[in-house]
Structure formats: structure tokens, C-alpha cells
PDB file of N, CA and C in Angstrom:
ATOM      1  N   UNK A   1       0.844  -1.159   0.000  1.00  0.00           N
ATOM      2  CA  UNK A   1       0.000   0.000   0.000  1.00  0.00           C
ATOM      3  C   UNK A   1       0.895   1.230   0.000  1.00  0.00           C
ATOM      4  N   UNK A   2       0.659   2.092  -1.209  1.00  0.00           N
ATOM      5  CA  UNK A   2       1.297   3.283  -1.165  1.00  0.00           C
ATOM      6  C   UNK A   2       1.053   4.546  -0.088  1.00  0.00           C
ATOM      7  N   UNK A   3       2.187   5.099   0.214  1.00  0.00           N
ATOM      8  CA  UNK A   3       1.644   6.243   0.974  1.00  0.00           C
ATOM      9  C   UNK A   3       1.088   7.478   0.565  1.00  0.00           C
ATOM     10  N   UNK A   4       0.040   7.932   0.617  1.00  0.00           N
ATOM     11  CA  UNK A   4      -0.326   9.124  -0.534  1.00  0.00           C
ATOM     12  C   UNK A   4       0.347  10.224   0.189  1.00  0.00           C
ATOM     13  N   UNK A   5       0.557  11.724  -0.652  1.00  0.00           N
ATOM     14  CA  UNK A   5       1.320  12.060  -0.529  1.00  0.00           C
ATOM     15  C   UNK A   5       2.460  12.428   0.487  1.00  0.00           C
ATOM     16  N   UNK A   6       3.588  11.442   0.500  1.00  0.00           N
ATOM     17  CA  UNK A   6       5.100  11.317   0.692  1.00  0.00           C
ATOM     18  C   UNK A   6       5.656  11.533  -0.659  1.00  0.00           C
ATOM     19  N   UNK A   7       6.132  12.981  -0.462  1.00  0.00           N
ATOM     20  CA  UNK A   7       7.298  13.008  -1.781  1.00  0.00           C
ATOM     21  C   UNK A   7       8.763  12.845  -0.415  1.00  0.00           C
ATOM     22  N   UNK A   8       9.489  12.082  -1.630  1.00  0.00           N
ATOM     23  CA  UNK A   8      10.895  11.507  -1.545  1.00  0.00           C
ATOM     24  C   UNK A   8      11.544  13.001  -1.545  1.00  0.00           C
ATOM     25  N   UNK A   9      12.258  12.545  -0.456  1.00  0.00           N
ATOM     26  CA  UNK A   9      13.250  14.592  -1.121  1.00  0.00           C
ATOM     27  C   UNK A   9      14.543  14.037  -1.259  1.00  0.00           C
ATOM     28  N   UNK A  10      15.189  14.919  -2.352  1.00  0.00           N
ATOM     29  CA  UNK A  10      16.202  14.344  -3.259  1.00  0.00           C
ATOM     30  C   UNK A  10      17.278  15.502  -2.305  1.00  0.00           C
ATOM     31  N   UNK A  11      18.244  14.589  -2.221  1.00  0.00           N
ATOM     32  CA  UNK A  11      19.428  15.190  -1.455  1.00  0.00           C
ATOM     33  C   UNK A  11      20.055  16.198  -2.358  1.00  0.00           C
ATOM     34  N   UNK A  12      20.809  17.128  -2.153  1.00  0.00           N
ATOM     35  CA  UNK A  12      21.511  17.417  -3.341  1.00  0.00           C
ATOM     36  C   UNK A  12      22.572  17.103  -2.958  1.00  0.00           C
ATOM     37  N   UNK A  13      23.510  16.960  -2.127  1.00  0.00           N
ATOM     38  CA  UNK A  13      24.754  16.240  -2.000  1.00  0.00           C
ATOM     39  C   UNK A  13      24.844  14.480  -2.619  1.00  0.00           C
ATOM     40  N   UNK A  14      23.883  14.173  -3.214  1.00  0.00           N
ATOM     41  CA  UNK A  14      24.087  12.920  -3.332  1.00  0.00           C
ATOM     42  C   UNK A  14      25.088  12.516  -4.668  1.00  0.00           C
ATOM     43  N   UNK A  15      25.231  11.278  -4.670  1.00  0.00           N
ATOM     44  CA  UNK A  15      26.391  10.824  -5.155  1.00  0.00           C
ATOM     45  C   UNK A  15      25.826  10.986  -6.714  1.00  0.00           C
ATOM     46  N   UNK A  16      24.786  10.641  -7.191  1.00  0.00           N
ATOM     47  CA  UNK A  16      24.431  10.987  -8.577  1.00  0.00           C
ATOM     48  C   UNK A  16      24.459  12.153  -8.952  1.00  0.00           C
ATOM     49  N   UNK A  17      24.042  13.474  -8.153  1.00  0.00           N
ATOM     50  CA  UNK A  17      24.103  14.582  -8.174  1.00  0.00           C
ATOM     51  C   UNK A  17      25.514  15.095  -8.672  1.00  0.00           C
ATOM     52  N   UNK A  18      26.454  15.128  -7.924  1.00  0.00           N
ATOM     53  CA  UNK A  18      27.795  14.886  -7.978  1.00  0.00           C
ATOM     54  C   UNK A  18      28.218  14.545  -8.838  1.00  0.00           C
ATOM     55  N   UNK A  19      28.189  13.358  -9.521  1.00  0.00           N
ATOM     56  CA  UNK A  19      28.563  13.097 -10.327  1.00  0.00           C
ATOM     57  C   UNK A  19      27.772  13.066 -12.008  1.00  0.00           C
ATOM     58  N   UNK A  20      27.025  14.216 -12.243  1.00  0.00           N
ATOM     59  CA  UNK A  20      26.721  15.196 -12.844  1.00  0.00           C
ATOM     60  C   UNK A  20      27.674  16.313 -12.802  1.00  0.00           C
ATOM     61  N   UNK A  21      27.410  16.937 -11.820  1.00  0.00           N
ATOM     62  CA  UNK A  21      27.913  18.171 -11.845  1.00  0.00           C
ATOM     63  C   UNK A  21      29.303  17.864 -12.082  1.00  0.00           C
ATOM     64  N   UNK A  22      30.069  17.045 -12.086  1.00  0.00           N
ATOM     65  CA  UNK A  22      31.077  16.810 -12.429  1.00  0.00           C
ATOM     66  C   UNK A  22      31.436  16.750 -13.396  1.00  0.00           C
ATOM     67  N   UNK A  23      30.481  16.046 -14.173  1.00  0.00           N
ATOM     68  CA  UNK A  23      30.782  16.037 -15.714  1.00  0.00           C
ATOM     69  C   UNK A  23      30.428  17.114 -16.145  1.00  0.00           C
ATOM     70  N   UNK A  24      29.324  18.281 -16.177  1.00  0.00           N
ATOM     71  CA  UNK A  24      28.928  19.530 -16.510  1.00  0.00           C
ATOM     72  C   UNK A  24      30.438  20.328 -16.220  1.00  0.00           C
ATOM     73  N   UNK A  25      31.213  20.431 -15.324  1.00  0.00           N
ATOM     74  CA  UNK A  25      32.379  21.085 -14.922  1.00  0.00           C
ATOM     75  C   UNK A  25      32.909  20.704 -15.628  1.00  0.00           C
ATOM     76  N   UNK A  26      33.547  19.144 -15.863  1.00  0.00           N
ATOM     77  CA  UNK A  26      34.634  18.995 -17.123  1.00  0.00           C
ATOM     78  C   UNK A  26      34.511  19.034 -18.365  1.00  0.00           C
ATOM     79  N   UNK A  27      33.337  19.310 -18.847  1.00  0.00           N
ATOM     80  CA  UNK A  27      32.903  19.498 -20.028  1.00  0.00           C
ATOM     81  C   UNK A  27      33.067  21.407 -20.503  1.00  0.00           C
ATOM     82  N   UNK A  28      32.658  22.064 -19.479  1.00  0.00           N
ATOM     83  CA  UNK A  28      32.886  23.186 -19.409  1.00  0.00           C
ATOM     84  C   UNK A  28      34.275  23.440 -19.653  1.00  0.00           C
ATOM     85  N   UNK A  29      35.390  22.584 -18.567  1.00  0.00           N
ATOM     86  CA  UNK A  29      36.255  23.308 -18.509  1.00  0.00           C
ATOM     87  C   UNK A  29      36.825  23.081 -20.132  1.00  0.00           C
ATOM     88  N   UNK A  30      36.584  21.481 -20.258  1.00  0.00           N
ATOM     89  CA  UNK A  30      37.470  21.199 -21.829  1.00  0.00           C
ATOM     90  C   UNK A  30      36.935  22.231 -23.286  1.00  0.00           C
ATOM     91  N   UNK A  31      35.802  22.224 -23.159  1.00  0.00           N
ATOM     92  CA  UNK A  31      35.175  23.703 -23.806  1.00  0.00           C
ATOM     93  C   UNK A  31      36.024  25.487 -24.031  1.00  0.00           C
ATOM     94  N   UNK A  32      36.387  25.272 -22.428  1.00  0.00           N
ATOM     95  CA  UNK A  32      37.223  26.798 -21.999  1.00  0.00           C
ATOM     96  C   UNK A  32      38.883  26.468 -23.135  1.00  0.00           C
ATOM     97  N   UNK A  33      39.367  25.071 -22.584  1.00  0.00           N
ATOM     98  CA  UNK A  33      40.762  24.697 -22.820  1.00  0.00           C
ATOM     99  C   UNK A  33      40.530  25.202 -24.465  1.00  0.00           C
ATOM    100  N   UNK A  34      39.703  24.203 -25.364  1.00  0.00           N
ATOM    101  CA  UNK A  34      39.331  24.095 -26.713  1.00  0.00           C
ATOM    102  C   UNK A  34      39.602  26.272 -27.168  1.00  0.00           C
ATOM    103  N   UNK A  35      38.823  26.522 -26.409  1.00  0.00           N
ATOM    104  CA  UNK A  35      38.600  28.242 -26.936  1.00  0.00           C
ATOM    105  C   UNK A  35      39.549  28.908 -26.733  1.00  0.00           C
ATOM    106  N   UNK A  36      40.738  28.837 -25.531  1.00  0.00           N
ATOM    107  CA  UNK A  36      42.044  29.711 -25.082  1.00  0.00           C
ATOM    108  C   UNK A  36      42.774  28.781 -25.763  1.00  0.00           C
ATOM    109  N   UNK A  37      43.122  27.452 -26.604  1.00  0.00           N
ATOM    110  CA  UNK A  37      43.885  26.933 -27.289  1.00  0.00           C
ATOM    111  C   UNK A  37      43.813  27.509 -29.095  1.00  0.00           C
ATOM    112  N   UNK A  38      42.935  27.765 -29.306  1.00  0.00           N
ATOM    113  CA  UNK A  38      42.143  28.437 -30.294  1.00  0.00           C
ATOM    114  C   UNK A  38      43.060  29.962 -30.676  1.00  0.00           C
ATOM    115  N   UNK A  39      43.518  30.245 -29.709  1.00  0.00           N
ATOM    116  CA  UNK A  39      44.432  31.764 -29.109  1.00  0.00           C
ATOM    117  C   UNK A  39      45.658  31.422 -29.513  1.00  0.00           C
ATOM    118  N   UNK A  40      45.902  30.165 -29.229  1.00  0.00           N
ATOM    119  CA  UNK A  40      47.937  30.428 -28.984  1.00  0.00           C
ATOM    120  C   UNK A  40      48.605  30.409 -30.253  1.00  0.00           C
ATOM    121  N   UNK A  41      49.261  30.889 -30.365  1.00  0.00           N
ATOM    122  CA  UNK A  41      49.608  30.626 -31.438  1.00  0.00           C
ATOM    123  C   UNK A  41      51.713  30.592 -30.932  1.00  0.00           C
ATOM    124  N   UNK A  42      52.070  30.455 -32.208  1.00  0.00           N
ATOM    125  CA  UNK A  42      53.681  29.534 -32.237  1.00  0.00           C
ATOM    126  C   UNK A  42      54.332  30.626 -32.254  1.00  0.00           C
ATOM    127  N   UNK A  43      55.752  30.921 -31.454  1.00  0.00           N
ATOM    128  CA  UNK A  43      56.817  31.981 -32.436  1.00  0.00           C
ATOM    129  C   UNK A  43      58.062  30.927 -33.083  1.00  0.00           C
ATOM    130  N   UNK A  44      57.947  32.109 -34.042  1.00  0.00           N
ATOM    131  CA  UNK A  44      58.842  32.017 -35.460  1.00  0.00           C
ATOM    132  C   UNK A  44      60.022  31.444 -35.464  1.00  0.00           C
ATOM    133  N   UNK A  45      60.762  30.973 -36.204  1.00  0.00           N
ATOM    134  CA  UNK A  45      62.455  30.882 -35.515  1.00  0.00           C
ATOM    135  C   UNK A  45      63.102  31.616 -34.968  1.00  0.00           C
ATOM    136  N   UNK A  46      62.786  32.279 -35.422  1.00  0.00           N
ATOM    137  CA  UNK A  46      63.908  33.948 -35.383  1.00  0.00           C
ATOM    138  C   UNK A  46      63.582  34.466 -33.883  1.00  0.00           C
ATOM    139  N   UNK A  47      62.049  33.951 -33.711  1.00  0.00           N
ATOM    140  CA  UNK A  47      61.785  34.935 -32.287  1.00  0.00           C
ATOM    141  C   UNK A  47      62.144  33.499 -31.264  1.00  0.00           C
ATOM    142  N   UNK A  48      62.360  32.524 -31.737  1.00  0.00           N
ATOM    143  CA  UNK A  48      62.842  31.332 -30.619  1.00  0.00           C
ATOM    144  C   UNK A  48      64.673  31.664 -30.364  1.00  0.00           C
ATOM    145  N   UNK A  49      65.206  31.774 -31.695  1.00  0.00           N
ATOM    146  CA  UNK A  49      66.955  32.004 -31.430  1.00  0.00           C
ATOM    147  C   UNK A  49      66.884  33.324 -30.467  1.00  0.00           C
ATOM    148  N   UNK A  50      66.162  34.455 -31.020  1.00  0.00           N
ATOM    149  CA  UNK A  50      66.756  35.381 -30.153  1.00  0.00           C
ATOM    150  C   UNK A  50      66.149  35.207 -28.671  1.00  0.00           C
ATOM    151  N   UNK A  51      65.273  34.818 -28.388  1.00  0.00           N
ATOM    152  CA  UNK A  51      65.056  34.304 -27.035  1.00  0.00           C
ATOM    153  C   UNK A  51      66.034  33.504 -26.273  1.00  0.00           C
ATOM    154  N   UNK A  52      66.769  32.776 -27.380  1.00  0.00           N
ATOM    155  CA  UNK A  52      67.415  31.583 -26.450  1.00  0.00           C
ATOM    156  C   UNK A  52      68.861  32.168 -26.311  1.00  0.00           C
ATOM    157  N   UNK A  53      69.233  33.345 -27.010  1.00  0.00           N
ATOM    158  CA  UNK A  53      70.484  33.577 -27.246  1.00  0.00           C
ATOM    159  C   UNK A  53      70.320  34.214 -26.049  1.00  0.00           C
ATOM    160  N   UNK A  54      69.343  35.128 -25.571  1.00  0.00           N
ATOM    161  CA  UNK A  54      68.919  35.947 -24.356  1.00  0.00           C
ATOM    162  C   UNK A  54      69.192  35.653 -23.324  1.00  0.00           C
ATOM    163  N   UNK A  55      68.582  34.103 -22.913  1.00  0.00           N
ATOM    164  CA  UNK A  55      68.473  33.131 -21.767  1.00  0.00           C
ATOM    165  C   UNK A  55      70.062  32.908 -21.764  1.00  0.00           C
ATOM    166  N   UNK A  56      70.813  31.982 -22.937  1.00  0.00           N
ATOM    167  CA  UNK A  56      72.120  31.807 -22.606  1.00  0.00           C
ATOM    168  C   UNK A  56      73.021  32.975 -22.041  1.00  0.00           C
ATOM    169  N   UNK A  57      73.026  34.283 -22.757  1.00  0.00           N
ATOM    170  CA  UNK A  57      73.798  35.460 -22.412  1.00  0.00           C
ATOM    171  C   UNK A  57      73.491  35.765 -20.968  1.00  0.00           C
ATOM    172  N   UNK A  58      72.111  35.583 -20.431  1.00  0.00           N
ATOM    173  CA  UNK A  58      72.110  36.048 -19.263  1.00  0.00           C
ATOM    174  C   UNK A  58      72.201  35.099 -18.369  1.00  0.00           C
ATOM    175  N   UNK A  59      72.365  33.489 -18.586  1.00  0.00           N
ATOM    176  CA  UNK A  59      72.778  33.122 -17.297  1.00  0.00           C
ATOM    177  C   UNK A  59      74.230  33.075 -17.313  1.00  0.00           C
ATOM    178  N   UNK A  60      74.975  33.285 -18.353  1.00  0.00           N
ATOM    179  CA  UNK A  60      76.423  33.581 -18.416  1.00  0.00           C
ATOM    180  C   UNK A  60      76.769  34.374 -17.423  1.00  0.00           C
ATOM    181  N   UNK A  61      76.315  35.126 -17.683  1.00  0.00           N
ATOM    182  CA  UNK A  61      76.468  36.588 -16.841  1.00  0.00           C
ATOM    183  C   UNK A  61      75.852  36.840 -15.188  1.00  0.00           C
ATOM    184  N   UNK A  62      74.966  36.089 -15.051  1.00  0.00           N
ATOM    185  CA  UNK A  62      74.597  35.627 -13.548  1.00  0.00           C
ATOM    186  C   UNK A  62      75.535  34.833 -13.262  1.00  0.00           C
ATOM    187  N   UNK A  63      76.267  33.550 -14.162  1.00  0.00           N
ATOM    188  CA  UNK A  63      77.317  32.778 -13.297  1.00  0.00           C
ATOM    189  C   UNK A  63      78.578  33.293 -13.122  1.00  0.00           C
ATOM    190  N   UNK A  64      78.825  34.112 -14.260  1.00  0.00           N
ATOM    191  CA  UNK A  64      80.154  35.426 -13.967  1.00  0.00           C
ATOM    192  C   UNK A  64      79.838  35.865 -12.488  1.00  0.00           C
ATOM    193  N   UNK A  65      78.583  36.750 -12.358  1.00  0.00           N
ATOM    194  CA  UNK A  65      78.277  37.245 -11.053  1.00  0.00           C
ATOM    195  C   UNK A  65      78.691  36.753  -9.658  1.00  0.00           C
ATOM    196  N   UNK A  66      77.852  35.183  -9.736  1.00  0.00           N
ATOM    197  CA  UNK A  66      77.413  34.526  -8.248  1.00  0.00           C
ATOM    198  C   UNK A  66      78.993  34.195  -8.208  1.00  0.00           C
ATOM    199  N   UNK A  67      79.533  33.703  -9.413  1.00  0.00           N
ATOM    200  CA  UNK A  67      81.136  33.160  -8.910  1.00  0.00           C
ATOM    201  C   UNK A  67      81.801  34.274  -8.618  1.00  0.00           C
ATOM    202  N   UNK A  68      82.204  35.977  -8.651  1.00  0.00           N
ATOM    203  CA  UNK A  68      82.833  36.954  -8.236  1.00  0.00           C
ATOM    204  C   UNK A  68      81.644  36.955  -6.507  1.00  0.00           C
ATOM    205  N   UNK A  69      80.450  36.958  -6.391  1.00  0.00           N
ATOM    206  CA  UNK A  69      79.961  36.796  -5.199  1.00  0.00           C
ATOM    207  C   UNK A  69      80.821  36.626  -4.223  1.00  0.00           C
ATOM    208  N   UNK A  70      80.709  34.833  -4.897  1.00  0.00           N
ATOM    209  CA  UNK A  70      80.785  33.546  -3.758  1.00  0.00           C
ATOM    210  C   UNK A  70      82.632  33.592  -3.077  1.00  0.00           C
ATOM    211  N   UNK A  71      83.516  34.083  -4.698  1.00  0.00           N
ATOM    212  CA  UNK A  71      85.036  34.555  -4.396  1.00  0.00           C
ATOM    213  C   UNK A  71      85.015  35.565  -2.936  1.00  0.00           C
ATOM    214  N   UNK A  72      84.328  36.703  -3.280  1.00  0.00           N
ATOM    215  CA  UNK A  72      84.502  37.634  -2.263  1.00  0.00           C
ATOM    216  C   UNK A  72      83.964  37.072  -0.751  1.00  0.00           C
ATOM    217  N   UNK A  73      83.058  36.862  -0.803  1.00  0.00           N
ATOM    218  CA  UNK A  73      82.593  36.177   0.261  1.00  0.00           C
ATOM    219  C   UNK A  73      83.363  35.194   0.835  1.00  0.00           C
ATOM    220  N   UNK A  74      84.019  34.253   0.057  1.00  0.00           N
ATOM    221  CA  UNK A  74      84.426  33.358   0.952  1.00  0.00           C
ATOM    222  C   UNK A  74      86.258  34.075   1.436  1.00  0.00           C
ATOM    223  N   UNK A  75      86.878  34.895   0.646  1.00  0.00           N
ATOM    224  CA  UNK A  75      87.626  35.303   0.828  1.00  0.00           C
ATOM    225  C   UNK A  75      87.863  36.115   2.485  1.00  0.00           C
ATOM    226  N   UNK A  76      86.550  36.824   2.498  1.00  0.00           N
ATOM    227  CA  UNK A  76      86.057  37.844   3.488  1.00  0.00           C
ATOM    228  C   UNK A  76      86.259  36.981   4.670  1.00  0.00           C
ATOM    229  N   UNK A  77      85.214  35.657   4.875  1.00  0.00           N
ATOM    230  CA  UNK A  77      84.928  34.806   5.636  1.00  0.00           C
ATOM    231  C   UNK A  77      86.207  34.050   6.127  1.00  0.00           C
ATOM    232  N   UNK A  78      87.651  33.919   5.428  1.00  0.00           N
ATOM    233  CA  UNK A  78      88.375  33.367   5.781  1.00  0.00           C
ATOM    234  C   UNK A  78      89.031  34.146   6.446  1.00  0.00           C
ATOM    235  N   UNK A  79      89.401  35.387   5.581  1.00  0.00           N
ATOM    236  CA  UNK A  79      89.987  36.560   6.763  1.00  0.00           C
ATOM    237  C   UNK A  79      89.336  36.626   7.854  1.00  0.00           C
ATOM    238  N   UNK A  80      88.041  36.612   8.040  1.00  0.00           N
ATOM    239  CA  UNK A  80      87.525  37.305   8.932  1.00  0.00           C
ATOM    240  C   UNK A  80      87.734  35.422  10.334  1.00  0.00           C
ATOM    241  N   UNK A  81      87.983  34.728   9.974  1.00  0.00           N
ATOM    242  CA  UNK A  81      88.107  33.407  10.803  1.00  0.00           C
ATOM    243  C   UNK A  81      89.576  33.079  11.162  1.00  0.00           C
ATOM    244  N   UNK A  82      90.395  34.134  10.151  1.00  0.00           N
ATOM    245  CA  UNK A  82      91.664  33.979  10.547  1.00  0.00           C
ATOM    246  C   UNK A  82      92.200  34.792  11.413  1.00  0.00           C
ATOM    247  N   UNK A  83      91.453  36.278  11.930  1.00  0.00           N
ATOM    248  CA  UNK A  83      91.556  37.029  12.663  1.00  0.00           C
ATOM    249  C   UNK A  83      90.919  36.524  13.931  1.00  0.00           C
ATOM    250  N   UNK A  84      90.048  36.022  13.796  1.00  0.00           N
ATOM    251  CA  UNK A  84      89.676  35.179  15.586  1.00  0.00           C
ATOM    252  C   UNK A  84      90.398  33.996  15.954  1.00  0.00           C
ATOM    253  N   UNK A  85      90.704  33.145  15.094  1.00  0.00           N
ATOM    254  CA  UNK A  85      92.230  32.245  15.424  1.00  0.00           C
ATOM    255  C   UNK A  85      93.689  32.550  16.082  1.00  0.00           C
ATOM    256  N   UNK A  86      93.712  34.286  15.439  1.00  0.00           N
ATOM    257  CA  UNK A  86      95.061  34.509  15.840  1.00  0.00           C
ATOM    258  C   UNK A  86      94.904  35.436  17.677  1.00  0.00           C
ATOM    259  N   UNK A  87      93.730  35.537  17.924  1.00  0.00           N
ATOM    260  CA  UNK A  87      93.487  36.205  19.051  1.00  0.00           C
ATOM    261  C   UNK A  87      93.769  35.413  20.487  1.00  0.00           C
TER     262      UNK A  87
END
């Protein structure tokens, strides 16, 4: 025997629920990916060499740097350990 009206109330945390909205989200997002991929576009050779010539020249020149750094510093540090030794 049915119960007349008992409506069922539908959770919304439930696991079917969920897993909807889940797929509505990844569908969305692959939608978003599809449209900002749509955007990118490639650089040229010319704009890849001079980029890379960029990157090489300047970590040259940062390792010139950190190694005159790391010289002074440790130079400093030895004087400065050889003067409390001799005390």
C-alpha cells in the first residue's frame, strides 16, 4: 500500500548529483581549454633564437656574477676566521 502524498526529497549532495555536476564542470572546462587553445599561437624561428640567445647570455652573466659573489665572500669569511684564530 502506497503512501499518498510522501514526496521523496532528493538530497543534493548525493552521489548521482555529484557526479553530474562533475561532468557539466569537465565538459565546461574542456570547452574553456578548446577556446584559449584556439588563441595560442607559435613563435617564429627567429623569435625562438633570439630568445634563447637571451636566456644563454644572461645566465652567463649571472654565473660570472654569483662566482665573483661567492670569491669575495668566501675570501672575506676566511679573513675574517683567521683574525679570531690569531686572538
Amino acid at each position: 500500500m502506497a503512501k499518498a502524498g510522501t514526496i521523496e526529497r532528493v538530497d543534493d549532495n548525493s552521489l548521482a548529483n555529484r557526479m553530474k555536476a562533475w561532468r557539466l564542470r569537465a565538459k565546461s572546462f574542456y570547452n574553456d581549454v578548446r577556446t584559449e587553445m584556439k588563441k595560442v599561437t607559435t613563435p617564429s624561428r627567429k623569435e625562438v633564437q633570439g630568445t634563447t640567445t637571451v636566456v644563454i647570455i644572461t645566465v652567463f652573466l649571472f654565473g660570472i656574477y654569483f662566482a665573483f659573489i661567492d670569491k669575495v665572500l668566501g675570501l672575506s669569511l676566511d679573513h675574517f676566521l683567521k683574525s679570531l684564530a690569531h686572538r
